[in-house]
Protein backbone atom coordinates (compact mmCIF):
# COMPACT_ATOMS: atom_id res chain seq x y z
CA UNK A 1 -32.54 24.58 25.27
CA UNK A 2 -31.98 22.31 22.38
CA UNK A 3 -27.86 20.93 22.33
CA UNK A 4 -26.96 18.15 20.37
CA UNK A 5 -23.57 16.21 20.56
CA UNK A 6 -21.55 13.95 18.36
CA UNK A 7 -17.31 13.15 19.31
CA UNK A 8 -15.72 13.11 15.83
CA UNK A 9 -11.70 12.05 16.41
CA UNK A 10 -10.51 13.94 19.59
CA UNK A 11 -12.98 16.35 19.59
CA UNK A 12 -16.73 16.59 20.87
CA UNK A 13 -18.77 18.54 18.76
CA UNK A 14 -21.64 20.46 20.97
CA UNK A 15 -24.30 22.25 18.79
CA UNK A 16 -26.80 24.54 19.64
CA UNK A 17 -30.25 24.29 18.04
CA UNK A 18 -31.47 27.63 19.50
CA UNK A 19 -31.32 31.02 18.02
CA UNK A 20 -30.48 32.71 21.44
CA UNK A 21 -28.91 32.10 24.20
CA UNK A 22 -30.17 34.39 26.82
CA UNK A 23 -31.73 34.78 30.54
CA UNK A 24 -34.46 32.49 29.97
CA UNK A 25 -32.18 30.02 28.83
CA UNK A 26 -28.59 30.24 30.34
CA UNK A 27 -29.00 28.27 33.71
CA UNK A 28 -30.20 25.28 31.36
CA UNK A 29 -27.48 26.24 29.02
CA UNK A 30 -24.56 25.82 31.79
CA UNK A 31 -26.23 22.33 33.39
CA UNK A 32 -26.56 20.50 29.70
CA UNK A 33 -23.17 22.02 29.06
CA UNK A 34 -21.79 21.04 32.29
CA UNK A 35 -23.22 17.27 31.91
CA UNK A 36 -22.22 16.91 28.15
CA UNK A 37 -18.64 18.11 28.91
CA UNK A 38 -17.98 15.95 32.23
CA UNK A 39 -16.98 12.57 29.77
CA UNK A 40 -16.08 14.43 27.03
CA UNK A 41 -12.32 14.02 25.36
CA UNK A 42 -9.86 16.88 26.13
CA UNK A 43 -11.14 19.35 22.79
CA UNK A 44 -15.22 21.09 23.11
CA UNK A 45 -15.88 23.08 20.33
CA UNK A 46 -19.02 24.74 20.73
CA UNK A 47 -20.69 25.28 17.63
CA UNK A 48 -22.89 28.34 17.39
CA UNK A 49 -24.10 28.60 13.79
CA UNK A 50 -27.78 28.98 14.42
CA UNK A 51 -27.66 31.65 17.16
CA UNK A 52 -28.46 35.02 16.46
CA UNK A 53 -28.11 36.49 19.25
CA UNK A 54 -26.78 36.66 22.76
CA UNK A 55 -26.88 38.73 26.17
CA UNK A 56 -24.64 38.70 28.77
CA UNK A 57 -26.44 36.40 30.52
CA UNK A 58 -26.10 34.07 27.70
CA UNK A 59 -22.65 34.64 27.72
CA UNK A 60 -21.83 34.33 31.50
CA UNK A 61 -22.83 30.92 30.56
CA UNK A 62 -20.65 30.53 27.90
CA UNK A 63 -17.94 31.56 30.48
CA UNK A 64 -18.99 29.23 32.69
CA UNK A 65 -19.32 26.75 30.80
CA UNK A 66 -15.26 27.35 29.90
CA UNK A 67 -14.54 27.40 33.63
CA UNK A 68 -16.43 24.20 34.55
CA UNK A 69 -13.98 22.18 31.98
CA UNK A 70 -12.51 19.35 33.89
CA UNK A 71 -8.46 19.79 33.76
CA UNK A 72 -7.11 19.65 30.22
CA UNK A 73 -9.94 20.56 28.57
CA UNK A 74 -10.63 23.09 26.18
CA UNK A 75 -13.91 25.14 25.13
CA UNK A 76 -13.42 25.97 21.89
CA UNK A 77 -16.36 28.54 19.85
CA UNK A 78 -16.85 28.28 16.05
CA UNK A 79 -19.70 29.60 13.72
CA UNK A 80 -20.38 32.84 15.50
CA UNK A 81 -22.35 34.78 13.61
CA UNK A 82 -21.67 38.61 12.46
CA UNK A 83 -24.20 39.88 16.26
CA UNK A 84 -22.45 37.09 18.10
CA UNK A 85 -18.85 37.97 17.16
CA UNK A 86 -19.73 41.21 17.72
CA UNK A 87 -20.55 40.90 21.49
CA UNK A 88 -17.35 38.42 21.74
CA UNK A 89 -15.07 41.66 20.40
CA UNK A 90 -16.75 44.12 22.75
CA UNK A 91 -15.91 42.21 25.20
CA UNK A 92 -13.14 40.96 24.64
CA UNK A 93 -13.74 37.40 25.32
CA UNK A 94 -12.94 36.96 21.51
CA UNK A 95 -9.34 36.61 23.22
CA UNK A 96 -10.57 34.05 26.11
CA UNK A 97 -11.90 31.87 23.76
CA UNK A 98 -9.73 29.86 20.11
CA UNK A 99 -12.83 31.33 17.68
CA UNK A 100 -13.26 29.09 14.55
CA UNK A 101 -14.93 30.45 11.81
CA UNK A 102 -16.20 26.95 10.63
CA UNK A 103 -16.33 23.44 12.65
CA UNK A 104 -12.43 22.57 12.06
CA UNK A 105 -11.92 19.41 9.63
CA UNK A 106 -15.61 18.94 9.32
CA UNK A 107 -16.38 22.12 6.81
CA UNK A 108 -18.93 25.07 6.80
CA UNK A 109 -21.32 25.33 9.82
CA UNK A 110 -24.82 24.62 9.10
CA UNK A 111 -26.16 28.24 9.42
């Protein structure tokens, strides 16, 4: 599980270099999540431009990711694509989550 990080203002900017995020990967998801978010200032956005596709084992880590946020932090998604959106609406986590359509101030996602 490829994530790469970069803070830009108040924000730090996590970004996943995988096209899924899924049972093989979701345990290492939540641990690199969990240590790139323990120092990190008060905004995560989680930018998922390159990932295609996602189970609900990918996002019980997602979730869990949110709920391992020290106190006033926030996990914030942008970049989902049209499959990825789709599982966030049918599940209605789309209203859990603050869903960006691009990385906010920065411009269009890579993907």
């Amino acid at each position: 599980m490829q994530l790469d990080q970069r803070t830009v203002g108040d924000a730090m900017i996590i970004t996943v270099n995988e096209p899924r995020i899924d049972a093989l990967c979701a345990i290492q998801f939540k641990e690199q999540m969990r240590i790139l978010s323990a120092d990190a200032p008060q905004r995560v956005l989680l930018d998922l431009g390159q990932v295609d596709f996602i189970d609900s084992s990918g996002l019980g880590a997602i979730v869990a990711a949110l709920k391992q946020m020290n106190d006033g932090q926030s996990l914030e998604l942008a970049c989902l694509s049209e499959t990825v959106q789709k599982v966030f609406r049918l599940t209605r986590m789309d209203s859990v989550f603050k869903i960006h359509a691009d990385v906010p101030d920065l411009g269009s996602c890579d993907a």
